[in-house]
Every structure is written in structure tokens, then in C-alpha cells.
N, C-alpha and C. Protein backbone atom coordinates (compact mmCIF):
# COMPACT_ATOMS: atom_id res chain seq x y z
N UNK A 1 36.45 31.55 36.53
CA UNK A 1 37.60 32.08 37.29
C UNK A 1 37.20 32.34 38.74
N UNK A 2 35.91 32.88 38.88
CA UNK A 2 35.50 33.39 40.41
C UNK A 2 35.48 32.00 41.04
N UNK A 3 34.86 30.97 40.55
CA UNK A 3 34.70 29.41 41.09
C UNK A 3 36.40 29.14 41.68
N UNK A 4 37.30 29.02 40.36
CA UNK A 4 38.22 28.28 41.13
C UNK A 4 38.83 29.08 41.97
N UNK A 5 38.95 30.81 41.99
CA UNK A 5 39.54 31.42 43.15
C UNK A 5 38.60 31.12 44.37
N UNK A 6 37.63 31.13 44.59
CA UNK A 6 36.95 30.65 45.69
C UNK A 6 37.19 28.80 46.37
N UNK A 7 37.11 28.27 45.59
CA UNK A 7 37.96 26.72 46.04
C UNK A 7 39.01 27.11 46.36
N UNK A 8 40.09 27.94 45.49
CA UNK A 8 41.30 27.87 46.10
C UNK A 8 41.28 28.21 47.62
N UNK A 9 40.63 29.50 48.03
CA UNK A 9 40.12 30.30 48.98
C UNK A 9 39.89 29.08 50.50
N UNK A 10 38.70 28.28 49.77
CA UNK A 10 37.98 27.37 50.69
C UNK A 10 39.81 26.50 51.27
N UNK A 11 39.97 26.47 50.18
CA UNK A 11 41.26 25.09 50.60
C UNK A 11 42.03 25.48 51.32
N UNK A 12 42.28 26.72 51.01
CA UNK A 12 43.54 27.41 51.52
C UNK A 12 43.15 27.43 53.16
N UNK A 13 41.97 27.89 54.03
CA UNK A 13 41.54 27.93 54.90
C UNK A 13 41.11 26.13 55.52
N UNK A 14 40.69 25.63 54.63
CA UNK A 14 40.43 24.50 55.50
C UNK A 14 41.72 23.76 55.69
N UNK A 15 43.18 23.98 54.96
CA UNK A 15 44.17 23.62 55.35
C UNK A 15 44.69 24.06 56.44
N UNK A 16 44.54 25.48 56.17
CA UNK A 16 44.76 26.22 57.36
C UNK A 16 44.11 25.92 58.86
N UNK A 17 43.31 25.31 58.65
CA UNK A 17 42.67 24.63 60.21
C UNK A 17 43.27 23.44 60.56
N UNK A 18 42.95 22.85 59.49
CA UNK A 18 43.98 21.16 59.83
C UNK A 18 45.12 21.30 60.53
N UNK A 19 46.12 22.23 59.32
CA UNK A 19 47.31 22.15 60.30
C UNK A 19 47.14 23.22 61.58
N UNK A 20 46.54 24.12 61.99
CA UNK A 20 46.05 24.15 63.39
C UNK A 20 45.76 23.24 64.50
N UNK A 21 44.66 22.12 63.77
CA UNK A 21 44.48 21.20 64.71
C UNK A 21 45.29 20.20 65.00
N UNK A 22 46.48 19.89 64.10
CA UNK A 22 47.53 18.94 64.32
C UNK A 22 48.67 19.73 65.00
N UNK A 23 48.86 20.90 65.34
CA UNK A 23 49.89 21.71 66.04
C UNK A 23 49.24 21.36 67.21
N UNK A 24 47.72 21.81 67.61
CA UNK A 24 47.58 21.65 68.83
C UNK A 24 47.34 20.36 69.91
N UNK A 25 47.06 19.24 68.63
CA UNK A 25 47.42 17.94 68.69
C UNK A 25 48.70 17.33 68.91
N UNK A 26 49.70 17.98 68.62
CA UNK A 26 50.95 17.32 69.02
C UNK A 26 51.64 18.24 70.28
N UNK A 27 51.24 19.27 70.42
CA UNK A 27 51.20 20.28 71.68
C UNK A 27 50.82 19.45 72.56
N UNK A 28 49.25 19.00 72.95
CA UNK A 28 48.57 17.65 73.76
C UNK A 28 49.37 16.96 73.77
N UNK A 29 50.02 15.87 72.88
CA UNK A 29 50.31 14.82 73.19
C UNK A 29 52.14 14.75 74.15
N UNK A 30 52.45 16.07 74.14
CA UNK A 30 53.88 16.43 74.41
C UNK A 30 54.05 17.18 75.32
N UNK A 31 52.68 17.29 75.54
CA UNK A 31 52.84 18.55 77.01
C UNK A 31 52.78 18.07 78.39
């Protein structure tokens, strides 16, 4: 249980960057 709450954890955050870096990616390309 501690494993997959921690993947979830990891995912949840490394999604959380992606779509950061594609907001500020389409910010760039529109600004």
C-alpha cells in the first residue's frame, strides 16, 4: 500500500510539472 501511494504521489507531481511546462510553453509560443 505505502509503494503504490508513493507512485501515485510521484505521478501526481511529475504530471504536475509537465502540465506546468506546457502552460509555459504555449505562454512562449503566444506571447
Amino acid at each position: 500500500m505505502i509503494l503504490s501511494a508513493a507512485t501515485l504521489a510521484v505521478a501526481r507531481c511529475v504530471g504536475w510539472l509537465l502540465c506546468t511546462a506546457a502552460v509555459f510553453l504555449v505562454l512562449d509560443l503566444y506571447a
